[in-house]
PDB file of N, CA and C in Angstrom:
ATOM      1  N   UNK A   1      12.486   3.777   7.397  1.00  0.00           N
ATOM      2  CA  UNK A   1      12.234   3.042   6.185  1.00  0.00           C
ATOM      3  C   UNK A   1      11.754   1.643   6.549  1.00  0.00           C
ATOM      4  N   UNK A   2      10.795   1.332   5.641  1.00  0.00           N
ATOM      5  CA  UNK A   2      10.332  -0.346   5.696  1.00  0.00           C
ATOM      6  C   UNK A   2      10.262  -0.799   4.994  1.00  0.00           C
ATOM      7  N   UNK A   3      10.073  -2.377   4.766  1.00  0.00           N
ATOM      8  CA  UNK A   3       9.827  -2.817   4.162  1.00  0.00           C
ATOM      9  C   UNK A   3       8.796  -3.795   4.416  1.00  0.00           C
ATOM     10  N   UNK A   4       7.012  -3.801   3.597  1.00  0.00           N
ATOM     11  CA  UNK A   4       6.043  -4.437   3.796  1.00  0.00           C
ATOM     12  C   UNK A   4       6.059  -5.435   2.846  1.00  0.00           C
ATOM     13  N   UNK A   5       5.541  -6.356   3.019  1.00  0.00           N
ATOM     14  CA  UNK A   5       5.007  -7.729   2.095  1.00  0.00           C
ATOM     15  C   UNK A   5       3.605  -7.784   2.335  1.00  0.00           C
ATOM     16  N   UNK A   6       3.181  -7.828   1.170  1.00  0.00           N
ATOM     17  CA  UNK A   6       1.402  -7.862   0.956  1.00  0.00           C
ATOM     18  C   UNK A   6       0.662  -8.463   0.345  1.00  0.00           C
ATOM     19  N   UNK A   7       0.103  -9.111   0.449  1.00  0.00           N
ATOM     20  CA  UNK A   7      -1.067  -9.994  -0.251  1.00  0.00           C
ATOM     21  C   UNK A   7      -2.211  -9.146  -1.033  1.00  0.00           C
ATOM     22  N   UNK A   8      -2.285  -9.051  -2.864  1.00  0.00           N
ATOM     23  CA  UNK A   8      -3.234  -8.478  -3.276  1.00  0.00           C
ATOM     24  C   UNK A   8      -3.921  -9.320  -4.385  1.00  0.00           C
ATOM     25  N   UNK A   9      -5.466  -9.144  -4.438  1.00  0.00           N
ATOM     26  CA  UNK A   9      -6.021 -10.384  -4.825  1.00  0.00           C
ATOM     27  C   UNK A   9      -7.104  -9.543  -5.520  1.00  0.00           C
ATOM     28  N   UNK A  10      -6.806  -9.907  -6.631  1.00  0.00           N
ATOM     29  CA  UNK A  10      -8.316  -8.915  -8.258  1.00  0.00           C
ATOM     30  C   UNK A  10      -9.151 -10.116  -8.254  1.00  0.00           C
ATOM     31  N   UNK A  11     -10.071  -9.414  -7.196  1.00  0.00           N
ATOM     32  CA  UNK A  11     -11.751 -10.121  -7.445  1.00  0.00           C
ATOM     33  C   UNK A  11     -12.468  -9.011  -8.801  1.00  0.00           C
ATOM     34  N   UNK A  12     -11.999  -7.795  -9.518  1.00  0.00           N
ATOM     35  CA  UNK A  12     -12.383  -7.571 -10.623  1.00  0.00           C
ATOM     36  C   UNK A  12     -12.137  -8.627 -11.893  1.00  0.00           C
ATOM     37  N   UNK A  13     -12.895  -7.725 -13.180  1.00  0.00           N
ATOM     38  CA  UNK A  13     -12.599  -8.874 -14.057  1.00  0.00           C
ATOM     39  C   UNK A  13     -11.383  -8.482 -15.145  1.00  0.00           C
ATOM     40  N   UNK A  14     -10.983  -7.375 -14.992  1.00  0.00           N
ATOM     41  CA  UNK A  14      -9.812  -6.716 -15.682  1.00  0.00           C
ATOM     42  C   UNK A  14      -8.218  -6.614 -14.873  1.00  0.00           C
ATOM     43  N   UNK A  15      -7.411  -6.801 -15.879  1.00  0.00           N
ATOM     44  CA  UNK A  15      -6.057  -6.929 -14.953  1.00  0.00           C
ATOM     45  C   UNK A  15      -5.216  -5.739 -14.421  1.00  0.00           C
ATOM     46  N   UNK A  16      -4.851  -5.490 -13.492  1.00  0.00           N
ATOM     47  CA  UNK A  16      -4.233  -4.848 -12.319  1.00  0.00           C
ATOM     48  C   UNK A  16      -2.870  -4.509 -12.686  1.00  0.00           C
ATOM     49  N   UNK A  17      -2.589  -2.661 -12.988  1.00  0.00           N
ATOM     50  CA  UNK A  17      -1.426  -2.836 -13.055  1.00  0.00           C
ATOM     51  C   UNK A  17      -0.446  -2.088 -12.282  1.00  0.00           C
ATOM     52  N   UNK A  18      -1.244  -1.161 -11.940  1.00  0.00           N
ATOM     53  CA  UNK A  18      -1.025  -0.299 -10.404  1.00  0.00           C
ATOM     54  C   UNK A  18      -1.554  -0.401  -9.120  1.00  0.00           C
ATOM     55  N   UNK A  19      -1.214  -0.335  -7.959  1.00  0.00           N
ATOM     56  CA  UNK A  19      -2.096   0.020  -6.832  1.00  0.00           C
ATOM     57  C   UNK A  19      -1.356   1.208  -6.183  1.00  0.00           C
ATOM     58  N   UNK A  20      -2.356   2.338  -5.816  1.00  0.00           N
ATOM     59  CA  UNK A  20      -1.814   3.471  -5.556  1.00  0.00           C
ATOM     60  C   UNK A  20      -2.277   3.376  -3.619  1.00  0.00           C
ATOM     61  N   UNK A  21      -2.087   3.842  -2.703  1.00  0.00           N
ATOM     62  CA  UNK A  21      -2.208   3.379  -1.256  1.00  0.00           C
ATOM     63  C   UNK A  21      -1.585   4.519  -0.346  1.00  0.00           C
ATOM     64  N   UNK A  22      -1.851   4.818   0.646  1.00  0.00           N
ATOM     65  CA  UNK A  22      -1.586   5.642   1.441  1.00  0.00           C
ATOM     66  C   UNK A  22      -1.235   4.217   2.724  1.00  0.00           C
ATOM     67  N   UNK A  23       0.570   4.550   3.241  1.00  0.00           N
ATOM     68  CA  UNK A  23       0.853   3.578   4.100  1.00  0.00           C
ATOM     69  C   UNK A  23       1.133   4.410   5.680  1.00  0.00           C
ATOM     70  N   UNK A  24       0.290   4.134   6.732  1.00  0.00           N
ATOM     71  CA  UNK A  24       0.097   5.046   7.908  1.00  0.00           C
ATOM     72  C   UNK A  24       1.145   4.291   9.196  1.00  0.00           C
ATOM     73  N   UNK A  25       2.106   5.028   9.581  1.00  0.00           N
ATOM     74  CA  UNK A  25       3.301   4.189  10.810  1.00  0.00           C
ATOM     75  C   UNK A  25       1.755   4.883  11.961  1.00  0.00           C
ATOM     76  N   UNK A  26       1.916   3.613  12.380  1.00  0.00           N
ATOM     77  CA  UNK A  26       0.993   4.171  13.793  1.00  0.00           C
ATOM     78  C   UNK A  26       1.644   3.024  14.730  1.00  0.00           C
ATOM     79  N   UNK A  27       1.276   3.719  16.453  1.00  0.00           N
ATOM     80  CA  UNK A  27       1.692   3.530  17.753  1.00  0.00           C
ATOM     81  C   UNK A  27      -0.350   3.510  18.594  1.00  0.00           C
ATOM     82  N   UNK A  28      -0.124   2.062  19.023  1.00  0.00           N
ATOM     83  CA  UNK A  28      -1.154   1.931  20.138  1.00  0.00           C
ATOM     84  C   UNK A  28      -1.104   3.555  20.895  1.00  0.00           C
ATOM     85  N   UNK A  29      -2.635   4.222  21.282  1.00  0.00           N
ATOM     86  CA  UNK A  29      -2.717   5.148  22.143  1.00  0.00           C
ATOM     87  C   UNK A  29      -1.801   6.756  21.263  1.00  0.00           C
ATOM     88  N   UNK A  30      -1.811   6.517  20.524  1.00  0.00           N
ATOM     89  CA  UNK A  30      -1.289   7.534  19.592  1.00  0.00           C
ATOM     90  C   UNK A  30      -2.275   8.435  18.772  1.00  0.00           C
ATOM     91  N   UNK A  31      -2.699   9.336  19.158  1.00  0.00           N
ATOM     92  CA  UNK A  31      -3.945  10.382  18.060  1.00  0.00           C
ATOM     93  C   UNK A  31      -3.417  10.401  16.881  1.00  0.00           C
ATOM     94  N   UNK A  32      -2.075  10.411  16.511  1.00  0.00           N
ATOM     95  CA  UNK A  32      -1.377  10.959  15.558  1.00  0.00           C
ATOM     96  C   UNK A  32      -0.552  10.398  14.874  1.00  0.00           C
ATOM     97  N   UNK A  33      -0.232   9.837  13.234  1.00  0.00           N
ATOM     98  CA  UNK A  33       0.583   8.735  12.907  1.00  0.00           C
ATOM     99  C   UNK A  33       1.832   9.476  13.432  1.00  0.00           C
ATOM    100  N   UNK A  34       2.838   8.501  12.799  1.00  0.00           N
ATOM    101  CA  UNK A  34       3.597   8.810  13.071  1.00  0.00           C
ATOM    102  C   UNK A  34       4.840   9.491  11.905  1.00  0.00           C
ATOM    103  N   UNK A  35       4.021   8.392  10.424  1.00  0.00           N
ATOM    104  CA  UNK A  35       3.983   9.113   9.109  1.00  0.00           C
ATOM    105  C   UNK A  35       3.125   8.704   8.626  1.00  0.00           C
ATOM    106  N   UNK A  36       2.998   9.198   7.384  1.00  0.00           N
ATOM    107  CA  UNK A  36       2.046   9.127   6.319  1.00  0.00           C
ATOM    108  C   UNK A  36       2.767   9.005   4.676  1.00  0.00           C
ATOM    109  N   UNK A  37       3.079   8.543   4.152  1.00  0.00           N
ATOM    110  CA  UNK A  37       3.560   8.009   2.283  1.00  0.00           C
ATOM    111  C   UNK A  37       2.212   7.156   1.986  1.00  0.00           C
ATOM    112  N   UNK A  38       2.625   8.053   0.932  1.00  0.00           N
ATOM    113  CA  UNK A  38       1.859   7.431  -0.595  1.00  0.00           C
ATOM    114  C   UNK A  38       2.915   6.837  -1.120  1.00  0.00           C
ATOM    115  N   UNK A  39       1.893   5.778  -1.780  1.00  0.00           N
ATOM    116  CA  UNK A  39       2.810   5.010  -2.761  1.00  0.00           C
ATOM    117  C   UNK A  39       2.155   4.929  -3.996  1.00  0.00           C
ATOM    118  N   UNK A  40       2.718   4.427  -5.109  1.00  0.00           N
ATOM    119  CA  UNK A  40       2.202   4.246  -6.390  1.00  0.00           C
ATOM    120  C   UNK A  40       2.915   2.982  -6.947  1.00  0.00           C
ATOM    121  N   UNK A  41       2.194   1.902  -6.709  1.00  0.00           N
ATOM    122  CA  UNK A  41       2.610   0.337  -6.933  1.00  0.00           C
ATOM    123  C   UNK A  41       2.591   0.194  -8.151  1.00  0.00           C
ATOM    124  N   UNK A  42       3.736  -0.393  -9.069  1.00  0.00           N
ATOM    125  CA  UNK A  42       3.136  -0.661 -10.243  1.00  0.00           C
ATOM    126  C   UNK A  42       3.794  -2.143  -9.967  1.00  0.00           C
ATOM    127  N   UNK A  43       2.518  -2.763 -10.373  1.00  0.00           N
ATOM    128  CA  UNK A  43       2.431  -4.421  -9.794  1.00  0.00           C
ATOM    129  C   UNK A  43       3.450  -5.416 -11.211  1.00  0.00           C
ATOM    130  N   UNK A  44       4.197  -5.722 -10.968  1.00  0.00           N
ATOM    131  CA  UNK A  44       5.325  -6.445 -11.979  1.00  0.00           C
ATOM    132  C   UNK A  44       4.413  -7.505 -12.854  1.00  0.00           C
ATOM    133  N   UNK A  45       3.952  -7.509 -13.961  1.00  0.00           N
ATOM    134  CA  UNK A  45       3.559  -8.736 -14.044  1.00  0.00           C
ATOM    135  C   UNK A  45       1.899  -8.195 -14.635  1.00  0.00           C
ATOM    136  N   UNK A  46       1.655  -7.282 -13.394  1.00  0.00           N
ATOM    137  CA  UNK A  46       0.367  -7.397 -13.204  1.00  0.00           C
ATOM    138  C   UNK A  46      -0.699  -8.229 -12.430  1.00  0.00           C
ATOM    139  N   UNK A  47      -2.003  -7.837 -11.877  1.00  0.00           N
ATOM    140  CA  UNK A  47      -2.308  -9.062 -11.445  1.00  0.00           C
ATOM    141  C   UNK A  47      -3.774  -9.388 -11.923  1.00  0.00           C
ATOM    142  N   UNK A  48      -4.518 -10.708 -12.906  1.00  0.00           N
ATOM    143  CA  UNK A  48      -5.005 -10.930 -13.718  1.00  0.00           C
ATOM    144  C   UNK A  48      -6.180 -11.421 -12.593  1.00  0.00           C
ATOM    145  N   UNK A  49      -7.325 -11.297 -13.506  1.00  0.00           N
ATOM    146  CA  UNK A  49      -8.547 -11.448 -12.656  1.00  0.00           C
ATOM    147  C   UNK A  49      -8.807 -13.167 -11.790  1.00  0.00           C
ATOM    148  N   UNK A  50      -8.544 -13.285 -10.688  1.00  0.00           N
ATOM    149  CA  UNK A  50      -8.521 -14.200 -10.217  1.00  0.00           C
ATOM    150  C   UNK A  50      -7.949 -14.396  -8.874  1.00  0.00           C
ATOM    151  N   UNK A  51      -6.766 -13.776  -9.739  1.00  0.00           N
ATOM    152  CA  UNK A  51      -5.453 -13.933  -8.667  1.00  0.00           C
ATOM    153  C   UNK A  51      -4.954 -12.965  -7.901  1.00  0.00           C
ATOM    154  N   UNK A  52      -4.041 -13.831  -6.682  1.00  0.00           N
ATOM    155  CA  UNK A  52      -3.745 -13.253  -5.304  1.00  0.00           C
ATOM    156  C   UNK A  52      -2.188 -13.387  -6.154  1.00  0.00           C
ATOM    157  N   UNK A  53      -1.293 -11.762  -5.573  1.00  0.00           N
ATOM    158  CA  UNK A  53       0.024 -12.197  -5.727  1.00  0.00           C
ATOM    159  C   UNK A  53       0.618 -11.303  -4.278  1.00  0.00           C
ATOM    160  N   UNK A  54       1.478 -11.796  -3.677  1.00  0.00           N
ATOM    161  CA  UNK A  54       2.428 -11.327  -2.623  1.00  0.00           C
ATOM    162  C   UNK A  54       3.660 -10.855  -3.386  1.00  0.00           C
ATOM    163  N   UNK A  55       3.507  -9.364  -3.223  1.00  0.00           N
ATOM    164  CA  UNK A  55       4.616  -8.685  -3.077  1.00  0.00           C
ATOM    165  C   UNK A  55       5.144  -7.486  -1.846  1.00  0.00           C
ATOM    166  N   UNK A  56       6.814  -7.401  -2.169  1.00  0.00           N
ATOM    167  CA  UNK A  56       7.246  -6.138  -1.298  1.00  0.00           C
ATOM    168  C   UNK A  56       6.800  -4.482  -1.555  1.00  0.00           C
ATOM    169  N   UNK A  57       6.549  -4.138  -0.334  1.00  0.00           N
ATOM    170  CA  UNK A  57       6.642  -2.471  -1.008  1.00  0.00           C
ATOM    171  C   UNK A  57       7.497  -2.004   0.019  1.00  0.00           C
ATOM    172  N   UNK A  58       8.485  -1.415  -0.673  1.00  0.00           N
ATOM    173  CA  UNK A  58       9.655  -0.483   0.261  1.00  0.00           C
ATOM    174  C   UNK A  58       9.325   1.245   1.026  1.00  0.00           C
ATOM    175  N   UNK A  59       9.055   1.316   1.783  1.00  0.00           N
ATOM    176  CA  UNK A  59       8.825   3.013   2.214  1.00  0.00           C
ATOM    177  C   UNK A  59       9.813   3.060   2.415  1.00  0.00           C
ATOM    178  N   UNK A  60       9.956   4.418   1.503  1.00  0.00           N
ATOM    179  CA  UNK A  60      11.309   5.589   1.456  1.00  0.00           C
ATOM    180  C   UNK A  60      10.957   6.511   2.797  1.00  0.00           C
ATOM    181  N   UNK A  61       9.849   6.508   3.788  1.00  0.00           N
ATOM    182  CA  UNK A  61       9.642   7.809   4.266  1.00  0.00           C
ATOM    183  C   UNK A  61      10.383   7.599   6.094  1.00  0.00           C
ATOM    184  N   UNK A  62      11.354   7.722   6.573  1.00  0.00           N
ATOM    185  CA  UNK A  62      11.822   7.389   8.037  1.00  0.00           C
ATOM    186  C   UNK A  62      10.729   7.811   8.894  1.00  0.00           C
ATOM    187  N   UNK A  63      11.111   7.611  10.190  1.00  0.00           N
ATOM    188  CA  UNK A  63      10.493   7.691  11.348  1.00  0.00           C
ATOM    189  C   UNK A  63      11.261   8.364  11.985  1.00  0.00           C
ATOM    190  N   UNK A  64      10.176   9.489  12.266  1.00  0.00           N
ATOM    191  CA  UNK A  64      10.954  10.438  14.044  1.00  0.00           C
ATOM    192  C   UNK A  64      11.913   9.319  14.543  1.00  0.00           C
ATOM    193  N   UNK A  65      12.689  10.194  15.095  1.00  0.00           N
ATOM    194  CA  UNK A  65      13.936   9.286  16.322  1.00  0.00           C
ATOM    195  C   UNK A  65      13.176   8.959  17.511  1.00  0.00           C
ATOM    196  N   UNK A  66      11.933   9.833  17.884  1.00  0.00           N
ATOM    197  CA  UNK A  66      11.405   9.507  18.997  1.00  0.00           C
ATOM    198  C   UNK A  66      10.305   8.553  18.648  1.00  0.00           C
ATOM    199  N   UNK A  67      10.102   8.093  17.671  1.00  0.00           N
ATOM    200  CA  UNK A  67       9.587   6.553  17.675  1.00  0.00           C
ATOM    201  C   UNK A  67       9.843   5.770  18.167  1.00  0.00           C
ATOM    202  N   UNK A  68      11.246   5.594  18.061  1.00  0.00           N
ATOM    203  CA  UNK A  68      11.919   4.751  18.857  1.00  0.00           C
ATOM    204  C   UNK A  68      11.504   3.766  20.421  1.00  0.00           C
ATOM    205  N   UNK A  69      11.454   2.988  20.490  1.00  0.00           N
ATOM    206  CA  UNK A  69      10.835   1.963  21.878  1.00  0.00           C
ATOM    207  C   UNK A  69       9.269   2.218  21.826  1.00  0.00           C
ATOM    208  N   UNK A  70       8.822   3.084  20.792  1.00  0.00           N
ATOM    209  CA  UNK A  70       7.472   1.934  20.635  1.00  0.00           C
ATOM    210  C   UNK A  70       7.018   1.051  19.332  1.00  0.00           C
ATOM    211  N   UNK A  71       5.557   0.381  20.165  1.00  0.00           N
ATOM    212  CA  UNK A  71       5.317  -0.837  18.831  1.00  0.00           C
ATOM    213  C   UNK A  71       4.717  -0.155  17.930  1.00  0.00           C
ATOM    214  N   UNK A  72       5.787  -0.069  17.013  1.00  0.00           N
ATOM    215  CA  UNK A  72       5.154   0.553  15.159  1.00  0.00           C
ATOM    216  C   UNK A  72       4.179  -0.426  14.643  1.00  0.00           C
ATOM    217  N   UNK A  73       2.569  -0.042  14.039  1.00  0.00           N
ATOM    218  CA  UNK A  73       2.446  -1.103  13.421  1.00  0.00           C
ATOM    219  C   UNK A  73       2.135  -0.331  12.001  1.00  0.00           C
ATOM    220  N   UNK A  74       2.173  -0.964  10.526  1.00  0.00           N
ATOM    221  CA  UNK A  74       1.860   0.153   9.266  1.00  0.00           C
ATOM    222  C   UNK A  74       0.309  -0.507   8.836  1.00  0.00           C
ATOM    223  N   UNK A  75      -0.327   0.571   8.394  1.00  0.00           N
ATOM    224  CA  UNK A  75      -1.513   0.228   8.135  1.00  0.00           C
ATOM    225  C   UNK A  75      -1.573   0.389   6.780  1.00  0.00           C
ATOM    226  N   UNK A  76      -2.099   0.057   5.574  1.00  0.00           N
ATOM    227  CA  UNK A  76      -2.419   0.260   4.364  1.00  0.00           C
ATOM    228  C   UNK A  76      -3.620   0.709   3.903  1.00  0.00           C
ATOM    229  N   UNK A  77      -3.919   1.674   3.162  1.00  0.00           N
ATOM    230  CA  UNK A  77      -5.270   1.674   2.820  1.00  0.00           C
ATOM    231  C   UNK A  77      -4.842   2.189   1.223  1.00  0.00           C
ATOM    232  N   UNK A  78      -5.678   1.011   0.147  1.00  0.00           N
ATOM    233  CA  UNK A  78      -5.660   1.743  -1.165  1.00  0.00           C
ATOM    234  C   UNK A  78      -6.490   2.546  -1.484  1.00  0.00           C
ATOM    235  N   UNK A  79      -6.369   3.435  -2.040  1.00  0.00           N
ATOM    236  CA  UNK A  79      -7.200   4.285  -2.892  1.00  0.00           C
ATOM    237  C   UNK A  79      -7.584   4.873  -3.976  1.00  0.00           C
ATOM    238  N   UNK A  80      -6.593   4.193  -4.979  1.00  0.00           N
ATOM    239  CA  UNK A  80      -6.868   3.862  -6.539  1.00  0.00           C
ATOM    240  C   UNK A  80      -6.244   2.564  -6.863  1.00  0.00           C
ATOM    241  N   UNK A  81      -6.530   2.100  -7.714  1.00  0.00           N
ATOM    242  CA  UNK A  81      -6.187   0.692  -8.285  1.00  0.00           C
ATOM    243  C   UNK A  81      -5.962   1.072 -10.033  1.00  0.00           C
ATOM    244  N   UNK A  82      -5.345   1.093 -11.003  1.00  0.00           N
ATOM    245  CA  UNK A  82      -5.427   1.507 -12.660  1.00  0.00           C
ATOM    246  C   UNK A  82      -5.146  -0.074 -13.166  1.00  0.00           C
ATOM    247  N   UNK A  83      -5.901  -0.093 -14.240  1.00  0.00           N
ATOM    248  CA  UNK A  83      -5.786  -1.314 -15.145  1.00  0.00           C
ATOM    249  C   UNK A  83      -4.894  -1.354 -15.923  1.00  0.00           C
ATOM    250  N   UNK A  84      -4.538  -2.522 -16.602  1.00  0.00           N
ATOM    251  CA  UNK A  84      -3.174  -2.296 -17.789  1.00  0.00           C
ATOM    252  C   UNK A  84      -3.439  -1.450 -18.722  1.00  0.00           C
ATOM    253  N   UNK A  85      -4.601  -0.602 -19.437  1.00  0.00           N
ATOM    254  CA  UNK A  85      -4.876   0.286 -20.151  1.00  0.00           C
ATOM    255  C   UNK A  85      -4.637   1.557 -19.554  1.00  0.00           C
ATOM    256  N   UNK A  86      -4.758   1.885 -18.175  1.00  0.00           N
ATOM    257  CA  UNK A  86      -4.341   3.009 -17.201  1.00  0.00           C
ATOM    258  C   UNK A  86      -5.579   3.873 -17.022  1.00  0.00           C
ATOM    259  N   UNK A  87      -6.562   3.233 -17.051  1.00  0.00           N
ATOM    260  CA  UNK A  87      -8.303   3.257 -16.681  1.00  0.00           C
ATOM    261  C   UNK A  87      -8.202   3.308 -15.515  1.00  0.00           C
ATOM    262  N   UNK A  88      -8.853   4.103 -14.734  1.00  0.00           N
ATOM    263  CA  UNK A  88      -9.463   3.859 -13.176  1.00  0.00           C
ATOM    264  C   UNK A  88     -10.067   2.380 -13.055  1.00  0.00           C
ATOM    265  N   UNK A  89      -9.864   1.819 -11.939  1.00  0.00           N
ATOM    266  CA  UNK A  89     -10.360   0.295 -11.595  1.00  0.00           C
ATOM    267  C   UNK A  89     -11.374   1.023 -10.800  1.00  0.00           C
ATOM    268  N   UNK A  90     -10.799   1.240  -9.735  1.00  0.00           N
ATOM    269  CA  UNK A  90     -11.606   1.502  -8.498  1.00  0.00           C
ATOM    270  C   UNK A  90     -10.646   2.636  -7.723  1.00  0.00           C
ATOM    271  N   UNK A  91     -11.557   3.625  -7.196  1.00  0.00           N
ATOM    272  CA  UNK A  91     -11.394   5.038  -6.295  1.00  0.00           C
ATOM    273  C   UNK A  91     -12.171   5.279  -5.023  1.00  0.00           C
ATOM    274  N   UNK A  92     -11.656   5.618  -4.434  1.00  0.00           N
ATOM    275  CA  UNK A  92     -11.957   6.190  -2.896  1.00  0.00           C
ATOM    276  C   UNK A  92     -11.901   7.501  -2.611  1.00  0.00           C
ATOM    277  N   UNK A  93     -11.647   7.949  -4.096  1.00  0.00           N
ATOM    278  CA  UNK A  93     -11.946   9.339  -4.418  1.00  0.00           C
ATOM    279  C   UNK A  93     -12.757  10.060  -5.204  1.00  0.00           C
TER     280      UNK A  93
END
């Protein structure tokens, strides 16, 4: 389990009320993560066209035991974003 802090910033012109993201545990020299979670952010507040807000996202998903003694690093990649109406923003699908 982790916990990430992230910087997300709506250069759109409509406000932000989800970010949906695939979060990848990876190891230098590794073919293979080590996990893989989805998440489905729903951003508190929202975040309004302009602005950058830093928040936490918690992964529920553990790590093999044999992770262990190496350097984890998590990678993020979003791949939907929904507006406060629950419109597609933007897809990578």
């Amino acid at each position: 389990m982790a916990l990430l802090t992230c910087d997300y910033r709506n250069n759109g012109a409509q406000t932000v009320d989800t970010i949906r993201m695939h979060a990848f545990a990876r190891s230098e020299g590794r073919a293979v993560e080590w996990s893989k979670e989805r998440v489905d952010f729903a951003v508190p507040g929202g975040i309004e066209p302009g602005e950058t807000v830093r928040e936490v996202v918690y992964l529920t998903k553990p790590l093999p035991e044999r992770a262990a003694g190496f350097d984890v690093r998590y990678d993020i990649e979003v791949w939907q974003v929904l507006g406060a109406d629950g419109s597609i923003l933007e897809s990578a699908e």
